[in-house]
N, C-alpha and C. Protein backbone atom coordinates (compact mmCIF):
# COMPACT_ATOMS: atom_id res chain seq x y z
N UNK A 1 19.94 7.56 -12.29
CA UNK A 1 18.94 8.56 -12.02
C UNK A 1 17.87 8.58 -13.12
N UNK A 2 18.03 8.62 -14.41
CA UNK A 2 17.33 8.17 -15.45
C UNK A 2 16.37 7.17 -15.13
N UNK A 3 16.69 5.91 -14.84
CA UNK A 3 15.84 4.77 -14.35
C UNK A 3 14.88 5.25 -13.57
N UNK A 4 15.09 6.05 -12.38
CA UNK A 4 14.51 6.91 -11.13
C UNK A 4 12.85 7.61 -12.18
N UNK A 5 13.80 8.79 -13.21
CA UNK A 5 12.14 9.36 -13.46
C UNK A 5 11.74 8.91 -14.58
N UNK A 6 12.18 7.44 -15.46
CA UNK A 6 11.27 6.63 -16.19
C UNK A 6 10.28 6.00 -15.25
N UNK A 7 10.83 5.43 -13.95
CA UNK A 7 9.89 4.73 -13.70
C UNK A 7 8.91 5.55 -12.70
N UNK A 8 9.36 7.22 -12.19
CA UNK A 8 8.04 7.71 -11.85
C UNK A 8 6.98 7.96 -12.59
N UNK A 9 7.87 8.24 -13.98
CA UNK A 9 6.70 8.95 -14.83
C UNK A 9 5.55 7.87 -15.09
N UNK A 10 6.43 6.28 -15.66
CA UNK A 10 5.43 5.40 -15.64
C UNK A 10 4.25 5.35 -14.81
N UNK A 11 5.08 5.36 -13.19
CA UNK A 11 3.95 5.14 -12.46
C UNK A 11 2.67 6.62 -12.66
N UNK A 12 2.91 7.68 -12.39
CA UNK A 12 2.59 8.49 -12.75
C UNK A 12 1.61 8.36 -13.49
N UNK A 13 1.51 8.48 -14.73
CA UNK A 13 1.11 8.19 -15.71
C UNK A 13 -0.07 7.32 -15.20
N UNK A 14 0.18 5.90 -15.02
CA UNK A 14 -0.61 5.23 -14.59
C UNK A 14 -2.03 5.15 -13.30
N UNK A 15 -1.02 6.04 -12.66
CA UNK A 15 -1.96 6.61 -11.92
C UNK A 15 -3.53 7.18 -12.58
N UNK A 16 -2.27 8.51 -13.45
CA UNK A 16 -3.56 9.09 -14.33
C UNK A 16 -4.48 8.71 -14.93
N UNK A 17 -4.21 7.79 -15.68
CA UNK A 17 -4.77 6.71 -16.74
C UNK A 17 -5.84 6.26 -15.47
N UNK A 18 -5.33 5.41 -14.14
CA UNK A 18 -6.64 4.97 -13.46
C UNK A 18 -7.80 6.24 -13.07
N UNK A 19 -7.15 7.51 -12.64
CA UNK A 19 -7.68 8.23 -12.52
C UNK A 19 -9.10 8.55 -13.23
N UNK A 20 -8.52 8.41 -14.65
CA UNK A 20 -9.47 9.45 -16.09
C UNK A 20 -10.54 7.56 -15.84
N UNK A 21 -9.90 6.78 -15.66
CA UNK A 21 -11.19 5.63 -15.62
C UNK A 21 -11.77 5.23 -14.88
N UNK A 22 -11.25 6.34 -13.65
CA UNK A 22 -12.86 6.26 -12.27
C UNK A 22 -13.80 6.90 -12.69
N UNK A 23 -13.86 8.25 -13.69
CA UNK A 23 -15.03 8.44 -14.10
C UNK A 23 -15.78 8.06 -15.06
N UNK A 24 -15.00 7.07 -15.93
CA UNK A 24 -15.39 6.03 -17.07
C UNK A 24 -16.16 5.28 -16.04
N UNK A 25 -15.70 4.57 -14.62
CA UNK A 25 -16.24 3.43 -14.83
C UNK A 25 -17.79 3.38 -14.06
N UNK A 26 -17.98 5.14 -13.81
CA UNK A 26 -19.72 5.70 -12.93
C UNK A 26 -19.79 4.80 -11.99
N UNK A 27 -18.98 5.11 -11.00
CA UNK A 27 -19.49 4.18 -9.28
C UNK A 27 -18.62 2.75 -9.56
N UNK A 28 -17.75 2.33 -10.37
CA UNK A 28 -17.79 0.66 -10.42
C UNK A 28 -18.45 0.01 -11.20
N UNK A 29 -19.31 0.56 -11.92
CA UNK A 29 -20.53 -0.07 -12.23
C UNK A 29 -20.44 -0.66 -13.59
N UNK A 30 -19.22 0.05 -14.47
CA UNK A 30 -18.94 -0.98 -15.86
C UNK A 30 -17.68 -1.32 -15.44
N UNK A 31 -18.05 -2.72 -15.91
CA UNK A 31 -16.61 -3.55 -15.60
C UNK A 31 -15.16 -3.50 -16.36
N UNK A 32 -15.24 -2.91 -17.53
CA UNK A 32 -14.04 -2.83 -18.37
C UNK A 32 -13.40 -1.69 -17.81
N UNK A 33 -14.10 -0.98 -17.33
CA UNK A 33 -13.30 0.68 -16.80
C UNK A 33 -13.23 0.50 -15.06
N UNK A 34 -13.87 0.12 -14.85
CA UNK A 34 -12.94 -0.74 -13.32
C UNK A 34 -11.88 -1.88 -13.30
N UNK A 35 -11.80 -2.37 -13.92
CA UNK A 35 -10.86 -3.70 -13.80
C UNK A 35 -9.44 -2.32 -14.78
N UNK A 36 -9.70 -1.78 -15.22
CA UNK A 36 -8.36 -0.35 -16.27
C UNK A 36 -8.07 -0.13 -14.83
N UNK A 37 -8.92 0.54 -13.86
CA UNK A 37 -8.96 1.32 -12.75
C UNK A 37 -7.93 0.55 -11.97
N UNK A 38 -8.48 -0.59 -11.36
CA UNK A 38 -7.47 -1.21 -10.38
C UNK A 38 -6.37 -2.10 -10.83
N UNK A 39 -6.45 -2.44 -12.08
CA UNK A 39 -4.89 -2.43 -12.39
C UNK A 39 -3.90 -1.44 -12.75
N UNK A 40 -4.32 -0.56 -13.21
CA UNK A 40 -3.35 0.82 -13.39
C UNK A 40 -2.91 1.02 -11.91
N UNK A 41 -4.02 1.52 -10.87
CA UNK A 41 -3.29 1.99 -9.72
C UNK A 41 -2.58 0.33 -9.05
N UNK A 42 -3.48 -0.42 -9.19
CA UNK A 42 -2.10 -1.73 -8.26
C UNK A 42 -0.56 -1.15 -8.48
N UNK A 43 -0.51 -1.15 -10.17
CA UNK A 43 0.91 -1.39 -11.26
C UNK A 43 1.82 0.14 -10.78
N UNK A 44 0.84 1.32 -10.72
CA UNK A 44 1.55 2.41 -10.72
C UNK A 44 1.88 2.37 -8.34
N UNK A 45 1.20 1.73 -7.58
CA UNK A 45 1.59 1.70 -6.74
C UNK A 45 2.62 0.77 -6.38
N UNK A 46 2.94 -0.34 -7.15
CA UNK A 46 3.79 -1.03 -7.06
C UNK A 46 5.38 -0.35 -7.42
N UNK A 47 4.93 0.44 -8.20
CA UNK A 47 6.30 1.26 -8.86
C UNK A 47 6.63 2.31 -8.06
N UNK A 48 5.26 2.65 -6.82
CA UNK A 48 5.75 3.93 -6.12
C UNK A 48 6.34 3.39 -5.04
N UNK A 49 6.05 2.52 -4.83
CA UNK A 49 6.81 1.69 -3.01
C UNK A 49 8.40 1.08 -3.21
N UNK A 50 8.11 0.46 -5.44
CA UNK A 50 10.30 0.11 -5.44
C UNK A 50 10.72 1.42 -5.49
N UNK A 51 10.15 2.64 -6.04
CA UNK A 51 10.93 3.59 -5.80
C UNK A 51 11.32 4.62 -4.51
N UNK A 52 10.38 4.38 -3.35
CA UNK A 52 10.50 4.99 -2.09
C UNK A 52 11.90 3.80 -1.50
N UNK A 53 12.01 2.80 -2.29
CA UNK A 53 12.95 1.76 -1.21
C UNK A 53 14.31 2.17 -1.42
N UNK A 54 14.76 3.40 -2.60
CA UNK A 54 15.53 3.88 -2.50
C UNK A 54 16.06 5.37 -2.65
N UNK A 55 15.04 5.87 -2.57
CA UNK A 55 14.80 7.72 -2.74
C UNK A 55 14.09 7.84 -1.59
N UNK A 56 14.15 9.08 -1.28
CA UNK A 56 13.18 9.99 0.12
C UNK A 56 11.79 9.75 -0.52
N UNK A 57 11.34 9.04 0.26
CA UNK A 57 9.69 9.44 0.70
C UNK A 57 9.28 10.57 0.13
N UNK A 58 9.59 11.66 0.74
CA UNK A 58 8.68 12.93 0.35
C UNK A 58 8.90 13.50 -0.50
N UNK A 59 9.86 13.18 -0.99
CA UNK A 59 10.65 13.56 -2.79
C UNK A 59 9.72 12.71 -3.55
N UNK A 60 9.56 11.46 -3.35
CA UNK A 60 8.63 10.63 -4.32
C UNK A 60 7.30 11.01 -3.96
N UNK A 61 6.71 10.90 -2.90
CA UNK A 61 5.15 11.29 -2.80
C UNK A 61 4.70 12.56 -3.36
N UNK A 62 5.54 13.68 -3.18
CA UNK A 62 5.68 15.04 -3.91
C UNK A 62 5.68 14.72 -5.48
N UNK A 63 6.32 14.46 -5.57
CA UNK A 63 6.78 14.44 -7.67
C UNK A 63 5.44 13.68 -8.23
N UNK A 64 5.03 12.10 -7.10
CA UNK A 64 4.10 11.29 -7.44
C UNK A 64 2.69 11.95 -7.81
N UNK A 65 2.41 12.89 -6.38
CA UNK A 65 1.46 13.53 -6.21
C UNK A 65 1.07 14.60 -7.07
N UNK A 66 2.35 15.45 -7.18
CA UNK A 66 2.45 16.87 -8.33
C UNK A 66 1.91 16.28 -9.12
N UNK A 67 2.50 15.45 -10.00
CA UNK A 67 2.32 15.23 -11.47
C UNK A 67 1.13 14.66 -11.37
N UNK A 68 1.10 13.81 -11.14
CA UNK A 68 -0.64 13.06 -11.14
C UNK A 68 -1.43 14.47 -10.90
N UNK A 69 -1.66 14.97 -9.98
CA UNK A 69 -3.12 15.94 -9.68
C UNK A 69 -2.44 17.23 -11.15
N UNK A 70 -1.56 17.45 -11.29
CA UNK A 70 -1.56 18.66 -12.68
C UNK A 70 -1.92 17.86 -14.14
N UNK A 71 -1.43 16.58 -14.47
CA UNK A 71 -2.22 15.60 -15.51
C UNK A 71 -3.57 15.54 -15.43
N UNK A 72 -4.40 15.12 -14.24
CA UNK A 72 -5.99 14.81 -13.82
C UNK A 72 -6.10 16.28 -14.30
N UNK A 73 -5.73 17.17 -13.66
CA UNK A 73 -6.59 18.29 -13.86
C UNK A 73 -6.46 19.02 -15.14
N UNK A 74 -5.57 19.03 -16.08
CA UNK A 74 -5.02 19.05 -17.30
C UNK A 74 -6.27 18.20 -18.22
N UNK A 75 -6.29 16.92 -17.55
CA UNK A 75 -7.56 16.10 -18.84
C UNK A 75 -8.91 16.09 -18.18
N UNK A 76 -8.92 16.67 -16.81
CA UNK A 76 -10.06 16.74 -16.54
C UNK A 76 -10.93 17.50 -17.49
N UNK A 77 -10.28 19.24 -17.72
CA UNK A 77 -10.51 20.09 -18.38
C UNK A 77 -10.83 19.72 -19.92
N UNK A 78 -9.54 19.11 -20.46
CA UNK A 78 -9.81 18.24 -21.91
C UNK A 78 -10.38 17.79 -21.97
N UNK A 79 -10.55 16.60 -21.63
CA UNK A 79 -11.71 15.63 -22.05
C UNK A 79 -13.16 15.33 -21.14
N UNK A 80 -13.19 16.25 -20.54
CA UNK A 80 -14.62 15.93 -19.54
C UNK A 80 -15.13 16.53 -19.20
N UNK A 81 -14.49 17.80 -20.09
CA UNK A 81 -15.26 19.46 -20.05
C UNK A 81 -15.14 20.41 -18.63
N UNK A 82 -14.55 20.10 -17.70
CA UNK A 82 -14.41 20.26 -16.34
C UNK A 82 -14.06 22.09 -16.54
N UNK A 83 -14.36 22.48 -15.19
CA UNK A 83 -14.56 23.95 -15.50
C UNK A 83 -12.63 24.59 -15.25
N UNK A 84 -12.41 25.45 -15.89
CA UNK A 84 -11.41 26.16 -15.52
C UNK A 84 -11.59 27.83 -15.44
N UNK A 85 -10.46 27.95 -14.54
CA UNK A 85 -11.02 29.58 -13.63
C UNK A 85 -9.33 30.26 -13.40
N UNK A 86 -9.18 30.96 -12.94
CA UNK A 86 -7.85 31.52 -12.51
C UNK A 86 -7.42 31.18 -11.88
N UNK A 87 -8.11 30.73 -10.51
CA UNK A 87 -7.79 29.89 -9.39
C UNK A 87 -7.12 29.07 -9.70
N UNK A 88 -7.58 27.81 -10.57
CA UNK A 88 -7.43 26.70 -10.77
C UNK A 88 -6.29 26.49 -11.53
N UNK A 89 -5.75 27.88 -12.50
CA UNK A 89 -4.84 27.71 -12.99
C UNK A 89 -3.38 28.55 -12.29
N UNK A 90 -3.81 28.70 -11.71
CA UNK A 90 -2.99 29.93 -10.06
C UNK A 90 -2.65 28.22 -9.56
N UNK A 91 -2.75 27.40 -8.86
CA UNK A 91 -3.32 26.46 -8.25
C UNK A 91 -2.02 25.12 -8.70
N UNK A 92 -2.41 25.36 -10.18
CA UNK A 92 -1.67 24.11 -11.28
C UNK A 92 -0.27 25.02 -11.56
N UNK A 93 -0.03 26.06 -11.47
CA UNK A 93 1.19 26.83 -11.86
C UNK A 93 1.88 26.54 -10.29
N UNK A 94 1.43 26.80 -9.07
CA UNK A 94 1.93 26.17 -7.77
C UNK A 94 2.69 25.22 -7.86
N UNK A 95 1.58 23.93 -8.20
CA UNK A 95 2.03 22.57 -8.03
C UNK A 95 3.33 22.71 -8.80
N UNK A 96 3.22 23.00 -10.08
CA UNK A 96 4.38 22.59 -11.18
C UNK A 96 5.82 23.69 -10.87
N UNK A 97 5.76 24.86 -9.90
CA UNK A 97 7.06 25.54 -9.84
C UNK A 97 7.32 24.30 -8.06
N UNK A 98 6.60 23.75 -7.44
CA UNK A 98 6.98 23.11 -6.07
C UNK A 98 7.47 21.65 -6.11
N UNK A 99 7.00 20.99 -7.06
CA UNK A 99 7.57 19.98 -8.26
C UNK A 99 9.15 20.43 -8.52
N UNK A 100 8.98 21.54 -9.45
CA UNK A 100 10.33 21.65 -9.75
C UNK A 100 11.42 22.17 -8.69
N UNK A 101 10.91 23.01 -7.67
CA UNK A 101 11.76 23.05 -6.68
C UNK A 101 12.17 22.18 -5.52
N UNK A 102 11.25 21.30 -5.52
CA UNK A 102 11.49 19.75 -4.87
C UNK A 102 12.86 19.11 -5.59
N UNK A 103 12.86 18.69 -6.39
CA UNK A 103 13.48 18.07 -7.25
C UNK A 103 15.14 18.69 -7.30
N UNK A 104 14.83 20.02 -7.68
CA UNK A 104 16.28 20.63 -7.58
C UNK A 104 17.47 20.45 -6.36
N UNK A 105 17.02 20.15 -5.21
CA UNK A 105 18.40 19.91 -4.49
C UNK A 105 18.78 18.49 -4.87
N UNK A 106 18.02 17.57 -5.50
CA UNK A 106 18.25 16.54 -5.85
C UNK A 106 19.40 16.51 -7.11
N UNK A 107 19.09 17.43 -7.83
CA UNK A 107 19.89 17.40 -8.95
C UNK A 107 21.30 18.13 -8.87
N UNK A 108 21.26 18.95 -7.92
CA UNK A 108 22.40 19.91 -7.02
C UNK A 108 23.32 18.44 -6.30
N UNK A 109 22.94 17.40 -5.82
CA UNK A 109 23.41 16.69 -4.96
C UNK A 109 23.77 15.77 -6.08
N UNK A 110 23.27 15.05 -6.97
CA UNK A 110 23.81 14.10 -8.07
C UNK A 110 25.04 14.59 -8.67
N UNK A 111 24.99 16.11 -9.12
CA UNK A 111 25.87 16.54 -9.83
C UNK A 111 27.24 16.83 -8.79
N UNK A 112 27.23 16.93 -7.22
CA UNK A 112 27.87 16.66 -6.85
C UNK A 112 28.64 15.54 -6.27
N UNK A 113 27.84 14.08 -6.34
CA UNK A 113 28.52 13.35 -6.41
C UNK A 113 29.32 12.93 -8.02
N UNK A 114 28.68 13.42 -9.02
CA UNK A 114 29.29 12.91 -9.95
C UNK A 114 30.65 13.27 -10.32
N UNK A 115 31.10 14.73 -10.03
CA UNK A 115 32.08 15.38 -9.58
C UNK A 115 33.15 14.92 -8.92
N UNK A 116 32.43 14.02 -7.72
CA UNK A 116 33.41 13.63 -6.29
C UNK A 116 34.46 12.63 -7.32
């Protein structure tokens, strides 16, 4: 299970990383921050499809999705000056308690096989 959220977070992560360098790279238009762009997401989608080949789908697209859009919007704010409001943080407190309640029957079910 360990293996499981090293390699979401990686992907994750990576995601983000392409994310923060779509707006580095203004339309495509500099090449060092597009070529970051589409290898981060190739690498981090490659890691999301071995991990759907043996976890639920919507457990991974969920966790994939959570974390990526609460990171983006986390460094949006940091580093790119992006506006924050109540909403937005109403919004990011959502994602991160639906994240964690996703996850929990998962960890309810490990600990019962480990048991068995």
């Amino acid at each position: 299970m360990l293996r499981y959220y090293i390699l979401l977070s990686f992907s994750i992560i990576l995601e983000v990383f392409g994310a923060s360098f779509m707006k580095k790279s203004e339309g495509f238009t500099h090449l060092g921050a597009t070529l970051i762009v589409i290898v981060s997401y190739s690498i981090a989608l490659a890691l999301y499809i071995l991990l759907t080949k043996q976890h639920e789908l919507g457990i991974v697209n969920a966790l994939w999705a959570g974390g990526g859009t609460i990171l983006v919007s986390v460094i949006g704010i940091a580093l790119f000056q992006e506006s924050i409001s109540l909403i937005k943080i109403v919004g990011i407190v959502c994602i991160v308690l639906g994240v964690i309640g996703l996850n929990l029957p998962n960890q309810q079910n490990e600990l019962r096989k480990a048991e068995s």
